[in-house]
Protein backbone atom coordinates (compact mmCIF):
# COMPACT_ATOMS: atom_id res chain seq x y z
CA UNK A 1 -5.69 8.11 -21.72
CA UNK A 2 -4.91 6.88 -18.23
CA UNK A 3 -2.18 5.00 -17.31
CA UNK A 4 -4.30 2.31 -15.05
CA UNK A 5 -8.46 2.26 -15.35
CA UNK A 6 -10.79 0.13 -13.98
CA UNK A 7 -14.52 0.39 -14.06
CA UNK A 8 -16.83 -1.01 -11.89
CA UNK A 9 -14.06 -3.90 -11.01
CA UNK A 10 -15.24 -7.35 -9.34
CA UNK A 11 -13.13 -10.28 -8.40
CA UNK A 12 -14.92 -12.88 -6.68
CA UNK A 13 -12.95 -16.27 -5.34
CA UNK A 14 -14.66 -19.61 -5.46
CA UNK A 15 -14.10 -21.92 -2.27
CA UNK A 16 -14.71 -25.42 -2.19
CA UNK A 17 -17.82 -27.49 -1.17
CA UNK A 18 -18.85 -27.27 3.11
CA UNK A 19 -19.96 -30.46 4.51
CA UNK A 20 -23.97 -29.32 3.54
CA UNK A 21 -22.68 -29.33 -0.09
CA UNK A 22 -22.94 -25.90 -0.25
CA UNK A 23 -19.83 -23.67 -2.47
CA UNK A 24 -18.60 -20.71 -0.30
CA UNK A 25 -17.09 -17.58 -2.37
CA UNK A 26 -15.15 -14.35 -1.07
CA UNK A 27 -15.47 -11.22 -3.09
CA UNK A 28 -11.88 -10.19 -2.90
CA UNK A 29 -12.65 -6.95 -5.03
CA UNK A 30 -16.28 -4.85 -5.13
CA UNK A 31 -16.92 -2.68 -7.60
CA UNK A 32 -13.29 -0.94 -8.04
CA UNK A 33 -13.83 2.26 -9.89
CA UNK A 34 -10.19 3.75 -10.24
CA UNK A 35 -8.07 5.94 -12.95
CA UNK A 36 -4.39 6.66 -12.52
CA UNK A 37 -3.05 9.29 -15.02
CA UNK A 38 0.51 8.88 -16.84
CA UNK A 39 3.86 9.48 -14.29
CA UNK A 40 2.01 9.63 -11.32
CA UNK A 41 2.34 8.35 -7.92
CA UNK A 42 -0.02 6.33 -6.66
CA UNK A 43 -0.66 4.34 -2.98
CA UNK A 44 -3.36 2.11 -2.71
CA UNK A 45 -3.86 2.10 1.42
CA UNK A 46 -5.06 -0.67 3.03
CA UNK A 47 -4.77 -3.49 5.76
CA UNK A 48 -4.21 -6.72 4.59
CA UNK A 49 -7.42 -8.65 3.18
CA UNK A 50 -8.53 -5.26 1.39
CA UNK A 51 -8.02 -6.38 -2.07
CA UNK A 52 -4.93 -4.53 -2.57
CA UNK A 53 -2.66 -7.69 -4.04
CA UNK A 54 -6.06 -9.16 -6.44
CA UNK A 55 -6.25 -5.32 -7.91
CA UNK A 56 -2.45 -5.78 -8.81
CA UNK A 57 -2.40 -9.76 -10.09
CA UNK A 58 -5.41 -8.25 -12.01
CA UNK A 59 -3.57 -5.47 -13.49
CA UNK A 60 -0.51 -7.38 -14.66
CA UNK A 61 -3.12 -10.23 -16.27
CA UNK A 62 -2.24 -12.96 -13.77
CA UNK A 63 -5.73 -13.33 -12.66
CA UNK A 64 -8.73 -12.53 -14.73
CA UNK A 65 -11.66 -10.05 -13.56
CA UNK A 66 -14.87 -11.66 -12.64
CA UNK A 67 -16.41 -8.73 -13.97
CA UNK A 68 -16.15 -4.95 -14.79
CA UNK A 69 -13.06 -4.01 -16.48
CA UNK A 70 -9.18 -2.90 -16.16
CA UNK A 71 -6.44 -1.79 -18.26
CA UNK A 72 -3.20 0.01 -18.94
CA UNK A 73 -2.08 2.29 -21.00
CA UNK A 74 -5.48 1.99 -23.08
CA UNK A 75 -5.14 -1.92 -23.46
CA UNK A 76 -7.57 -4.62 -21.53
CA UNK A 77 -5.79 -7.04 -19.35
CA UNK A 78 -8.13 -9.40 -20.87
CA UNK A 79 -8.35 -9.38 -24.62
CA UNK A 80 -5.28 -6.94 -25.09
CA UNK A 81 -2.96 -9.38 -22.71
CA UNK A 82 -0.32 -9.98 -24.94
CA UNK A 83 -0.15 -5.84 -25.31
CA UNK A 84 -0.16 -5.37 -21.69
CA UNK A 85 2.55 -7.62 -20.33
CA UNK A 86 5.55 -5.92 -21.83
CA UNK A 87 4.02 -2.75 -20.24
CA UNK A 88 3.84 -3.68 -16.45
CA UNK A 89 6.95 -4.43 -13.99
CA UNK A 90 5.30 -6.23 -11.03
CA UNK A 91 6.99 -6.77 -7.69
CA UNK A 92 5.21 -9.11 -5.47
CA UNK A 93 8.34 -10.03 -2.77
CA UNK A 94 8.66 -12.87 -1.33
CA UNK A 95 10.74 -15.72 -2.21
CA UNK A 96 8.37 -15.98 -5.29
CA UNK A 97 9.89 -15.15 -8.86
CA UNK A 98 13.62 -15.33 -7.58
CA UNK A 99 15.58 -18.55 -7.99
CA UNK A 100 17.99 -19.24 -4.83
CA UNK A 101 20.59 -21.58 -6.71
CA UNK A 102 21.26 -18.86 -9.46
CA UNK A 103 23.06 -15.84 -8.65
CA UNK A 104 21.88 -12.02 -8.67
CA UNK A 105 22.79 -10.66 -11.98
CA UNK A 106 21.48 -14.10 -13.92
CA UNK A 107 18.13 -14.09 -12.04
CA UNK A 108 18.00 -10.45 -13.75
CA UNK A 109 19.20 -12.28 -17.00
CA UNK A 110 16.53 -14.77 -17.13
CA UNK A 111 13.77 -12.48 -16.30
CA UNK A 112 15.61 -9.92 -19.30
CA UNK A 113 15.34 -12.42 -21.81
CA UNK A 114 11.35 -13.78 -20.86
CA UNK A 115 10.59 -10.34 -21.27
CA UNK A 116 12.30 -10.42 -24.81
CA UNK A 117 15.31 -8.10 -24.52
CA UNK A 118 17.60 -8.14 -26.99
CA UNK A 119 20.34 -9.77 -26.09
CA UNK A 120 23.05 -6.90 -26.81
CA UNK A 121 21.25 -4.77 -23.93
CA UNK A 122 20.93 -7.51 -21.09
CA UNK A 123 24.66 -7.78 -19.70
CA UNK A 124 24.32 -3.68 -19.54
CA UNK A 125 20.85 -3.51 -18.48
CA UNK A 126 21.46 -6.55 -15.68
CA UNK A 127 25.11 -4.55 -14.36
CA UNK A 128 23.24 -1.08 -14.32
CA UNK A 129 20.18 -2.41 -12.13
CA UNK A 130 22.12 -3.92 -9.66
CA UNK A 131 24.07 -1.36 -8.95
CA UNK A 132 21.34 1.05 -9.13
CA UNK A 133 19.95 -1.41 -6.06
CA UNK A 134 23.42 -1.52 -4.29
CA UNK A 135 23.44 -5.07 -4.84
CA UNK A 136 26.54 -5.03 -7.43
CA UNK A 137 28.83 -6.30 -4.50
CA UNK A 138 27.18 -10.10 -4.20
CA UNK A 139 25.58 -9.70 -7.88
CA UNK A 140 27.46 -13.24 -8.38
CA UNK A 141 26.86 -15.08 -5.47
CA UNK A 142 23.38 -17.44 -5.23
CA UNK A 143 20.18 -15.40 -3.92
CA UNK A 144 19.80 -18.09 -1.38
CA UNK A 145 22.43 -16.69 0.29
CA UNK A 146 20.74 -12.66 0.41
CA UNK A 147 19.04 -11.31 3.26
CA UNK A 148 15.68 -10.64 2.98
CA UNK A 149 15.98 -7.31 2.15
CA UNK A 150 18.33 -7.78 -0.46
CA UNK A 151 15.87 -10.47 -2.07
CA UNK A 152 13.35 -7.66 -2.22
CA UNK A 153 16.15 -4.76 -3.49
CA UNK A 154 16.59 -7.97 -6.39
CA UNK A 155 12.97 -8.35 -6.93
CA UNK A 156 12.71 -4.23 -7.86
CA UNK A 157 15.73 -4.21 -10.13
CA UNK A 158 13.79 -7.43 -11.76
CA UNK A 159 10.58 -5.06 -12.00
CA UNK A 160 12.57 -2.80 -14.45
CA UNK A 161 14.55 -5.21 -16.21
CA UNK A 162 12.28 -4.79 -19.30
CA UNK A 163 12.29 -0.84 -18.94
CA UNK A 164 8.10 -0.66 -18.37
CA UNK A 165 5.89 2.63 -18.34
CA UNK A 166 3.98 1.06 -15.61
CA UNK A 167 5.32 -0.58 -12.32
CA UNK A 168 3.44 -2.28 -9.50
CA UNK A 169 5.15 -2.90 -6.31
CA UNK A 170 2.60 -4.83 -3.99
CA UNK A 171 4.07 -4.01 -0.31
CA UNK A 172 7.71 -3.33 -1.73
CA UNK A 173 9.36 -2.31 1.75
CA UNK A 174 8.09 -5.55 3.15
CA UNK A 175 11.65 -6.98 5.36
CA UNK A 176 13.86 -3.70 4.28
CA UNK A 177 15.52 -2.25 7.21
CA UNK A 178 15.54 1.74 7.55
CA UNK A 179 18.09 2.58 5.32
CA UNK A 180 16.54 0.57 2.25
CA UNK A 181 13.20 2.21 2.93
CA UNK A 182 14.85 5.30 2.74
CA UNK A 183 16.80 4.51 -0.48
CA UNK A 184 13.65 2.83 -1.79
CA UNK A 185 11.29 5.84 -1.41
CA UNK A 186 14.84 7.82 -3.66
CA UNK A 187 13.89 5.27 -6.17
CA UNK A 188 10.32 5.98 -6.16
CA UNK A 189 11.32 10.11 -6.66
CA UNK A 190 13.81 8.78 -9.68
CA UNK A 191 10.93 6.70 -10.94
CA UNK A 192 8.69 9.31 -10.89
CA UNK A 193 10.99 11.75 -13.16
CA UNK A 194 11.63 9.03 -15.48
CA UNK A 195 7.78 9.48 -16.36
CA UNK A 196 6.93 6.14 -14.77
CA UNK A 197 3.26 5.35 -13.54
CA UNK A 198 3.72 3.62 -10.23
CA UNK A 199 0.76 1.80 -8.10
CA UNK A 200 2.48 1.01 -4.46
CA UNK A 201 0.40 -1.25 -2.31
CA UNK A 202 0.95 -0.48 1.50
CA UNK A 203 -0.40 -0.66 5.07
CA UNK A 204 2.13 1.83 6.08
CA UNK A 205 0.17 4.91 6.02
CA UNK A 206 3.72 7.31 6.76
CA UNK A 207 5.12 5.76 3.64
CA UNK A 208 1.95 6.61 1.49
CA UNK A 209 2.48 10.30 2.37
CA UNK A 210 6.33 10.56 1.65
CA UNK A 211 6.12 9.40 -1.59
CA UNK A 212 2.42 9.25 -3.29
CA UNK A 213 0.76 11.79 -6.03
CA UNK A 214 -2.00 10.35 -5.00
CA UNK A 215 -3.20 7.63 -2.22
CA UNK A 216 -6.67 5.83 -2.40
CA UNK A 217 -8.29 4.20 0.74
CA UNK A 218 -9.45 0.58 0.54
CA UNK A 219 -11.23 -1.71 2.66
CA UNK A 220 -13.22 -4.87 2.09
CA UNK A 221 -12.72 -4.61 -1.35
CA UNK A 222 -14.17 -1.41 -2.03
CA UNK A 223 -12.90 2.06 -2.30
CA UNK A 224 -13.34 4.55 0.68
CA UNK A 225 -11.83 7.52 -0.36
CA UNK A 226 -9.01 8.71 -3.32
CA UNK A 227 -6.60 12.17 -2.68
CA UNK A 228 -3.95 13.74 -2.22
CA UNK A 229 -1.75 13.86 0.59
CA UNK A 230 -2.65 17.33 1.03
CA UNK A 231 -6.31 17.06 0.91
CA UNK A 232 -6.43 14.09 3.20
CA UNK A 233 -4.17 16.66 5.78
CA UNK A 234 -7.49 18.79 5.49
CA UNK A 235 -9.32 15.42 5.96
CA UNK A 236 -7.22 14.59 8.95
CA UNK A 237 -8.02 18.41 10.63
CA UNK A 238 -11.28 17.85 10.99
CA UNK A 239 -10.73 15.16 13.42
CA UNK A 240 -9.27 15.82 16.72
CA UNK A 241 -7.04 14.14 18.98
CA UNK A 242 -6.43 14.75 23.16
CA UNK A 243 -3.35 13.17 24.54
CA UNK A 244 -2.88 13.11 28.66
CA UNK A 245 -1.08 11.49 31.19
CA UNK A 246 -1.98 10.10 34.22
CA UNK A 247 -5.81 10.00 33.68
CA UNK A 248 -7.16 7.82 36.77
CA UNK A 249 -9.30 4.89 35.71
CA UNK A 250 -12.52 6.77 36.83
CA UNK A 251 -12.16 9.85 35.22
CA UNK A 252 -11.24 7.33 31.44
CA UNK A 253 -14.76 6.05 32.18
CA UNK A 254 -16.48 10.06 32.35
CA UNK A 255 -14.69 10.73 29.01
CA UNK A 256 -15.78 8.17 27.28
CA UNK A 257 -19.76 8.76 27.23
CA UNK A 258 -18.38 12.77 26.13
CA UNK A 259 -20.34 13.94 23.01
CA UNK A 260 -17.73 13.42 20.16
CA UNK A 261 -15.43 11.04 21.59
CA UNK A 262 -14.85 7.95 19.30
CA UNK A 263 -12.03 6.14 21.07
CA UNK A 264 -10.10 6.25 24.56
CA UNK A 265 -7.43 4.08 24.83
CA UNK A 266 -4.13 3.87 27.43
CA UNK A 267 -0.70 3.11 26.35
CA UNK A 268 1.94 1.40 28.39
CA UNK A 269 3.67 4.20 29.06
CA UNK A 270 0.85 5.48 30.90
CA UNK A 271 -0.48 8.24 27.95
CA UNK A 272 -4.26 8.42 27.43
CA UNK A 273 -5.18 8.87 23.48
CA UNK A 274 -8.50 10.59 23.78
CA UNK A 275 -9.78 10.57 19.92
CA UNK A 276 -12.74 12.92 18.67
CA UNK A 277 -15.23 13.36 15.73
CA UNK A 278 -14.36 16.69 15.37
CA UNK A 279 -11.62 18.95 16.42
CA UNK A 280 -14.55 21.03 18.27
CA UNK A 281 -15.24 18.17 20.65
CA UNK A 282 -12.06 19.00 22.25
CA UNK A 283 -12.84 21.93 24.53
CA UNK A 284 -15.43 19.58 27.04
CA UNK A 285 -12.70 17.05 27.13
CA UNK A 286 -10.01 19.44 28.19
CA UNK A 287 -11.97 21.18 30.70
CA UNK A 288 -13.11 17.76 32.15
CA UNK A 289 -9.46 16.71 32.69
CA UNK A 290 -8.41 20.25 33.66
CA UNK A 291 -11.34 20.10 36.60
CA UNK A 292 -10.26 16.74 38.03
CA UNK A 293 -6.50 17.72 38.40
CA UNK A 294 -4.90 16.53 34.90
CA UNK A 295 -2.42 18.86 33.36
CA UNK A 296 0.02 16.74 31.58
CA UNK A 297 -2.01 17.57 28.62
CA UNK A 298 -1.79 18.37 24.69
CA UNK A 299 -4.31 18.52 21.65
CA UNK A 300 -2.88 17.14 18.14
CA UNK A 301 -3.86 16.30 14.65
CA UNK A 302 -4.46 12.73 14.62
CA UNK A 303 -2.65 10.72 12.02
CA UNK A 304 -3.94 9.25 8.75
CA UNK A 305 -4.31 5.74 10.27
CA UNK A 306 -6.95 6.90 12.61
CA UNK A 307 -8.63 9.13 9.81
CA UNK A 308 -8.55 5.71 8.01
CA UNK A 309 -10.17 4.18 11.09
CA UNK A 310 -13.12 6.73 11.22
CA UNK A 311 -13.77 6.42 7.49
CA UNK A 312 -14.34 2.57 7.57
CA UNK A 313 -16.07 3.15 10.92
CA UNK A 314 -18.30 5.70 9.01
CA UNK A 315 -19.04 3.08 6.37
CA UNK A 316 -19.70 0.52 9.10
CA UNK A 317 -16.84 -1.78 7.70
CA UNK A 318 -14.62 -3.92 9.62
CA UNK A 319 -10.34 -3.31 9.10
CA UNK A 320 -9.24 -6.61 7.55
CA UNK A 321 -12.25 -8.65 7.59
């Protein structure tokens, strides 16, 4: 049994009437097929508008499919609801599901006891979390008065207050600085040896790799590719990547119309990012650049975010639209 299934997953949003009368709808979600196994890992990658936050709101029964099916831990999110609330922490961020005028630990209290708690274990469960979270220093004092990134450290310990097998954190390093991303992606190693499933929604491709099992692709809705972070390395060396300085305007314009070459653009700090098909379009570009005088030169992997690029380009999709 997996942890998280969905089959053939559609979510389509109804907009109101134009000016002809006519109803407008967006399909926020096409056809998801996707199974996460028990204790695993698992980034869904994507730029915003992809359907990453519907697939979660989905998952923890806050909106209902418009068709296909999802569920967790073998129960629908539709006719097993009831079974699959207690199951699923959700972290959205935001201001949303925190209350500003009460403090820390009794925002964690509240949520405790709506997730039905016993009472003997909240003032344990509440202390424990928000320490685990290094917020056990202003645990008393009103979460109007947090940062931003302590509002979203709050909105993970209020994830686990209930102690669920299954925990989706929709862009959960959204307004951390450096030193929480690096404590949250601990967490998400601690998680992961507690036996936890996790689904982590991102746009940050680097944080996919550090801490994913697993990391599927999405775009438009639909699913472009599901792996590991080592297979997608193999994806990512079959693409190449030419970086040189100094490339005169002319000489841009001759590499461009190169068999192989997908993308030449120029930084501000005066580096051309030649990108390729295939690492064995590289040799005609080098030789080019060597002939007209460039040798401030290098070849590289590219990184996933351009191997993300040439997959939706491949597919003839649009990032975000």
């Amino acid at each position: 049994m997996n942890a998280i299934q969905t089959r053939a997953l559609r979510r389509v949003f109804t907009a109101g009437r134009d000016k002809r009368g006519k109803s407008g709808s967006r399909t926020a979600l096409d056809g998801v097929d996707l199974s996460i196994p028990p204790g695993e890992v698992h980034g869904l990658l994507g730029p915003n508008g992809a359907g990453k936050t519907t697939l979660c709101k989905i998952l923890s029964t806050v909106l209902v499919p418009t068709s296909g099916s999802a569920s967790v831990m073998g129960h629908d999110v539709v006719t097993g609801l009831a079974a699959v609330r207690p199951l699923v922490g959700c972290v959205f961020g935001g201001d949303r599901g925190l209350y500003g005028r009460l403090s820390g630990r009794k925002n964690l209290a509240y949520w405790a006891a709506l997730y039905g708690v016993p009472r003997r274990l909240i003032d344990g469960r509440t202390t424990t979390l928000l320490d685990r979270f290094g917020l056990a220093g202003r645990a008393d004092e009103r979460v109007e008065t947090y940062s931003r990134g302590m509002k979203q450290r709050l909105h993970l310990a209020r994830g686990l207050v209930h102690n669920p097998p299954v925990l989706l954190l929709d862009e959960p390093t959204t307004g951390m600085d450096p030193v929480s991303a690096m404590d949250f992606r601990r967490l998400i190693g601690e998680l992961r040896n507690e036996g936890r499933t996790v689904l982590v929604t991102t746009h940050d491709m680097a944080e996919a790799e550090a801490v994913c099992d697993r990391v599927t692709l999405v775009n438009d809705g639909r699913i472009l590719h599901s792996a590991s972070p080592q297979e997608l390395s193999a994806l990512v060396s079959r693409y190449g990547r030419v970086e040189a300085r100094n490339v005169p305007d002319t000489l841009t314009q001759r590499v461009r119309i190169l068999p192989g070459v997908t993308r030449v653009a120029t930084d501000t700090d005066g580096v051309t990012r030649i990108e390729l098909a295939s690492a064995d379009a590289a040799p005609p570009v080098l030789r080019l650049l060597i002939e007209r005088g460039v040798t401030d030169l290098a070849t590289c992997r590219p990184g996933l975010e351009e191997v993300y690029l040439h997959l939706i380009a491949d597919r003839g999709m649009e990032v975000g639209r």
